[in-house]
N, C-alpha and C. Protein backbone atom coordinates (compact mmCIF):
# COMPACT_ATOMS: atom_id res chain seq x y z
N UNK A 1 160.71 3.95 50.87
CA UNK A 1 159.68 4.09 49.87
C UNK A 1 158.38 3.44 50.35
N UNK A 2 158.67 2.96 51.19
CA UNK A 2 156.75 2.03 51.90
C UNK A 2 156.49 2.70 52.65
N UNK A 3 156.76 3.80 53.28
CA UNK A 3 156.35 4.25 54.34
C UNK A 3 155.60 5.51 53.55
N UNK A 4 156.46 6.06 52.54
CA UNK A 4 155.45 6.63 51.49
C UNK A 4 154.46 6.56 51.26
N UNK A 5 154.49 5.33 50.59
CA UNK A 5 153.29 4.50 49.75
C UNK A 5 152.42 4.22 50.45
N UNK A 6 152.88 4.02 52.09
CA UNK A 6 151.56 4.08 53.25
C UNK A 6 150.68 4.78 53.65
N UNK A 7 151.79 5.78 53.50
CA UNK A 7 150.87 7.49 53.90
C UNK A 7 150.04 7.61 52.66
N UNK A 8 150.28 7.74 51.40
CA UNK A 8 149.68 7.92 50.18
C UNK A 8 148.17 7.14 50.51
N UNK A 9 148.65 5.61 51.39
CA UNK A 9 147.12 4.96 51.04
C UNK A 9 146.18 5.50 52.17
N UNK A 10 146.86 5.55 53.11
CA UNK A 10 146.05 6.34 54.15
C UNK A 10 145.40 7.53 53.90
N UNK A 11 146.13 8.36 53.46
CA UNK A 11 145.35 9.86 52.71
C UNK A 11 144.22 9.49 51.91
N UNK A 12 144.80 8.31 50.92
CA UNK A 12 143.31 7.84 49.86
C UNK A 12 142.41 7.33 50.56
N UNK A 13 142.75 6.50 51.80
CA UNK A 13 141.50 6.09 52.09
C UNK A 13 140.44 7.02 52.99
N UNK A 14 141.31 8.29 54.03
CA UNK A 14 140.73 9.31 54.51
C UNK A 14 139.78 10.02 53.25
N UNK A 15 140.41 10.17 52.38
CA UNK A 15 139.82 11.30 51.13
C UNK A 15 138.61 10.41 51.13
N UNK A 16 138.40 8.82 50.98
CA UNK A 16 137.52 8.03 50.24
C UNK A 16 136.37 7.90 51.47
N UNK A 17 136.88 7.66 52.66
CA UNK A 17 136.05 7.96 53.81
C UNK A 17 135.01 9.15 53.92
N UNK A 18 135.68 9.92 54.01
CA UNK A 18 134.98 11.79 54.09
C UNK A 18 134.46 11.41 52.95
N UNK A 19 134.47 11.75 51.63
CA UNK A 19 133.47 11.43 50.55
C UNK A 19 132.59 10.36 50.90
N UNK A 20 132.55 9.44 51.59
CA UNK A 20 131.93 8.43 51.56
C UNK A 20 130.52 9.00 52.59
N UNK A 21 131.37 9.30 53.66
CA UNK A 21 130.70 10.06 54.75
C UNK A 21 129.48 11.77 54.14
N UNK A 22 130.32 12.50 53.68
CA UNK A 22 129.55 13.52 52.60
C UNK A 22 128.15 12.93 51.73
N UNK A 23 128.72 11.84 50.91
CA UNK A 23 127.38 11.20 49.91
C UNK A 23 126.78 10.48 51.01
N UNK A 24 127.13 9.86 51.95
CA UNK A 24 125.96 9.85 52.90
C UNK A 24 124.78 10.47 53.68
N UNK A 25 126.12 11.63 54.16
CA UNK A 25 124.78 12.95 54.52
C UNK A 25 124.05 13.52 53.76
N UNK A 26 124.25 14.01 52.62
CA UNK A 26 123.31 14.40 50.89
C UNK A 26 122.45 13.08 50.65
N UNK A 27 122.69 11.28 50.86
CA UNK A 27 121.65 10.93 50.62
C UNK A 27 120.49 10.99 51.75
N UNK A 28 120.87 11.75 52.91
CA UNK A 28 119.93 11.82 53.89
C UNK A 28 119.50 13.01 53.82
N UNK A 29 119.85 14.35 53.60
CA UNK A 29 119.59 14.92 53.58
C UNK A 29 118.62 15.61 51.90
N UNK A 30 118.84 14.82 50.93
CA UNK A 30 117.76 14.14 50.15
C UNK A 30 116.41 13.84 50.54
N UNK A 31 116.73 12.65 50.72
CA UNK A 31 115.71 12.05 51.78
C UNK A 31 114.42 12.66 52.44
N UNK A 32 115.12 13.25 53.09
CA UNK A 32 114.39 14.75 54.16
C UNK A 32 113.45 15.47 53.53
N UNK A 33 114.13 16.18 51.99
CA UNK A 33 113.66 17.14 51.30
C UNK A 33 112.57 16.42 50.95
N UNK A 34 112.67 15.00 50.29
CA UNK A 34 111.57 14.49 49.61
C UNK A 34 110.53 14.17 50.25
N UNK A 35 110.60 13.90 51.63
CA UNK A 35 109.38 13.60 52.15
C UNK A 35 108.79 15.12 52.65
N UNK A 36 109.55 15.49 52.73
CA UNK A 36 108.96 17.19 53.21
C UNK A 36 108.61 17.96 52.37
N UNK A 37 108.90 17.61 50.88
CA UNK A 37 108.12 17.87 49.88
C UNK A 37 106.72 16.85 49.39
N UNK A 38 106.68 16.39 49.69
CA UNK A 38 105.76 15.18 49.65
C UNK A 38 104.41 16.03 50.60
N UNK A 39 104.98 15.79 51.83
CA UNK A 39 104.00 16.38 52.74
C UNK A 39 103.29 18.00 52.91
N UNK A 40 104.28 18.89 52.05
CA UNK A 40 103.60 19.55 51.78
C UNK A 40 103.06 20.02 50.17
N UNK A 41 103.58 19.09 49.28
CA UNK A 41 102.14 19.18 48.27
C UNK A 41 100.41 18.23 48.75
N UNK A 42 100.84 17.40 49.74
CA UNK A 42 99.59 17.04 50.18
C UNK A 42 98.54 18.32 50.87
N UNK A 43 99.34 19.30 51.68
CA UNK A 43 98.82 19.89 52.17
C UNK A 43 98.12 21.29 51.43
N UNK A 44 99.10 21.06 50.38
CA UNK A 44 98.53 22.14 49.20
C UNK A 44 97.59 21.70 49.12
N UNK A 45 97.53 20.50 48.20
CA UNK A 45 96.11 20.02 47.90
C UNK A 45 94.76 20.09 48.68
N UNK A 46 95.05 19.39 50.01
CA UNK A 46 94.23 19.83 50.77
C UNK A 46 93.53 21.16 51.06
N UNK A 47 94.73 22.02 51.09
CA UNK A 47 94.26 23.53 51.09
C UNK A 47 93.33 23.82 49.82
N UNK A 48 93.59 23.61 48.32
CA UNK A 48 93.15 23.65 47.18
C UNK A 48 91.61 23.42 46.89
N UNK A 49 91.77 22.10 47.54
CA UNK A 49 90.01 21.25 47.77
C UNK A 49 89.24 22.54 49.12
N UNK A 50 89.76 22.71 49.93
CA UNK A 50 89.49 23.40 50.67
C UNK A 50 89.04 25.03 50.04
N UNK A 51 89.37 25.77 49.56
CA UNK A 51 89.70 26.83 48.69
C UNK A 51 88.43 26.52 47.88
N UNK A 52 88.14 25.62 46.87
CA UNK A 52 87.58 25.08 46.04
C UNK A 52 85.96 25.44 46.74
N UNK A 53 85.76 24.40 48.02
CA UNK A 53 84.65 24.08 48.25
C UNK A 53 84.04 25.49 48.74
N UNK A 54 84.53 26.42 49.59
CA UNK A 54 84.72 27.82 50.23
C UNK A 54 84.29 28.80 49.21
N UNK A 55 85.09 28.86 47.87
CA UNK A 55 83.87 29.49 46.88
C UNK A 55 83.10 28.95 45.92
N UNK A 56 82.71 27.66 46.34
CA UNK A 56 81.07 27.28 45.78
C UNK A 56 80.34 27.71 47.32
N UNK A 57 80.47 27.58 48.22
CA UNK A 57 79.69 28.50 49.35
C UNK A 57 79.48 29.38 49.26
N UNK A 58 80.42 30.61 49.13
CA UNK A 58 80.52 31.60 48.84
C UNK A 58 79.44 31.87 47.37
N UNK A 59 79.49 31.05 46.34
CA UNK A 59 78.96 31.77 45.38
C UNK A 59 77.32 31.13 45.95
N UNK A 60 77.21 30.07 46.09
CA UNK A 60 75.88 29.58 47.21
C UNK A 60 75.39 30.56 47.75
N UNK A 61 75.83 31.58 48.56
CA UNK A 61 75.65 32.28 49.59
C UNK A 61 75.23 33.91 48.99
N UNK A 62 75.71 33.86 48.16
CA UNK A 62 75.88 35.53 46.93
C UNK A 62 74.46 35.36 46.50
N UNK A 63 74.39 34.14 45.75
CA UNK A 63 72.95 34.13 44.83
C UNK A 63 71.64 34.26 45.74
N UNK A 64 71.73 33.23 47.01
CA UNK A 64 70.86 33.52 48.42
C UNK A 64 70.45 35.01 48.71
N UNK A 65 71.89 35.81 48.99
CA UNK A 65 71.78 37.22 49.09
C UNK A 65 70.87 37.89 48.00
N UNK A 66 71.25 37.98 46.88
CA UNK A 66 70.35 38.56 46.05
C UNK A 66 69.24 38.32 46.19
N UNK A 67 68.79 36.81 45.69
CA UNK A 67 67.69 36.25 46.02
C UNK A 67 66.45 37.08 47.24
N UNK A 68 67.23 36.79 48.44
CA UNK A 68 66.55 37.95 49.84
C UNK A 68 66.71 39.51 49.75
N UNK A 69 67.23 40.38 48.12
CA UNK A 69 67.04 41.45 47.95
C UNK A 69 65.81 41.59 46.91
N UNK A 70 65.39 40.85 46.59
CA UNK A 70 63.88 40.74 45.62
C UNK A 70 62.73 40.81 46.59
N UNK A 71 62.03 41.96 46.18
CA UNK A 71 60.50 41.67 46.90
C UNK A 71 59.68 41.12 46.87
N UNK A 72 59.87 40.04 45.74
CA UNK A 72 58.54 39.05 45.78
C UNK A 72 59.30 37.32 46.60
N UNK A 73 59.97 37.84 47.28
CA UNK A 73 61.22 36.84 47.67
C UNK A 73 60.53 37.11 49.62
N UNK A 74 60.56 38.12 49.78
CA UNK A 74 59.81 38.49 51.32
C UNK A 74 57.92 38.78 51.35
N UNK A 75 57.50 39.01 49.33
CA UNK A 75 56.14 38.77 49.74
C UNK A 75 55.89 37.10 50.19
N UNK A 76 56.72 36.31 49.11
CA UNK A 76 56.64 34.79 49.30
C UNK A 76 56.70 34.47 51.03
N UNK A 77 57.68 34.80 51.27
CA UNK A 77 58.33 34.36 52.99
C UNK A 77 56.83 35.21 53.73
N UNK A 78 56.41 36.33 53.50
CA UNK A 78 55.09 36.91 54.10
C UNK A 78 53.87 36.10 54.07
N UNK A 79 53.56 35.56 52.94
CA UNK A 79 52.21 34.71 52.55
C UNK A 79 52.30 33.48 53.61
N UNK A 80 53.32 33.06 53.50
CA UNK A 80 53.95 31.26 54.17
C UNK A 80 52.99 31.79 55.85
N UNK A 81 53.38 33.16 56.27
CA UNK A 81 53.43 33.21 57.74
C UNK A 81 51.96 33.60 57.76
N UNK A 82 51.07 33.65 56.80
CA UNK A 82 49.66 34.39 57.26
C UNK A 82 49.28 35.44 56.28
N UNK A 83 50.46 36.09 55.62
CA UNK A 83 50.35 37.58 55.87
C UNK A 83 49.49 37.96 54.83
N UNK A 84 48.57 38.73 54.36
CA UNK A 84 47.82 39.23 53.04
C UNK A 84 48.45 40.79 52.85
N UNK A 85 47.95 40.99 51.40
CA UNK A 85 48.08 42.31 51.26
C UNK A 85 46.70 42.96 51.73
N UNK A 86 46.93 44.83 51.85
CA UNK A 86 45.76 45.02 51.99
C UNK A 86 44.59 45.14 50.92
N UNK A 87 43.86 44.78 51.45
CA UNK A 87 42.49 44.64 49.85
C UNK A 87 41.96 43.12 49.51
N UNK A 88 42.53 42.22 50.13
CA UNK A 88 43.20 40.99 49.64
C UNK A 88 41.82 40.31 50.47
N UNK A 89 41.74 39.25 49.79
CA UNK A 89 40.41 39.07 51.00
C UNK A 89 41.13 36.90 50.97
N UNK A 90 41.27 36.42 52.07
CA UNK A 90 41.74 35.12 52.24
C UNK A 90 40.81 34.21 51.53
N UNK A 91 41.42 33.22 51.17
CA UNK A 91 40.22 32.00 50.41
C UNK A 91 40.73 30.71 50.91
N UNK A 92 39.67 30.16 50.87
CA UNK A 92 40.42 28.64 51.96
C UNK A 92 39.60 27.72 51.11
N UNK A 93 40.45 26.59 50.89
CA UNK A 93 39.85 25.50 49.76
C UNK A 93 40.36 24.62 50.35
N UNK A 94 38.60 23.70 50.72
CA UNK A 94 38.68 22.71 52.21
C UNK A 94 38.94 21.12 50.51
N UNK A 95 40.01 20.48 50.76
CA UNK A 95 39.73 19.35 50.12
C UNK A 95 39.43 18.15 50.62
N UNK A 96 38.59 17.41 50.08
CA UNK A 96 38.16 16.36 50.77
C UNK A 96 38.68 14.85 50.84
């Protein structure tokens, strides 16, 4: 009957081992997930802010466009460089 009762404890303690061994690898393999989830909601974010700033440029860049489809937008940019219309006669106001 002890040699029984030996084997019995040996089996329990194999069974208790391997389980022991199992909840070890799941708490590592836990572990893993969480920082690798970690690291990539950072990178979301990053992407997000990124995303974010890309269409305020973008809408920056739209209103510009229009802006340079108005013609009093290239008479302005014309005057800056010299330019008159024709008929136009220049006036120069010397201040002292």
């Amino acid at each position: 009957m002890g040699k029984l009762k030996r084997r019995r404890e040996e089996k329990n303690f194999g069974l208790v081992f391997v389980g022991l061994l199992v909840l070890i690898f799941l708490a590592f393999a836990n572990l893993k997930a969480f920082f690798q989830n970690k690291k990539l909601r950072k990178e979301v974010d990053e992407s997000l802010k990124k995303l974010e700033m890309l269409r305020t440029q973008k809408e920056k860049l739209e209103k510009e466009l229009e802006r340079g489809k108005k013609e009093s937008f290239w008479e302005e940019k014309a005057r800056e460089q010299g330019y008159q219309k024709e008929g136009e006669e220049p006036m120069i106001i010397k201040i002292k």
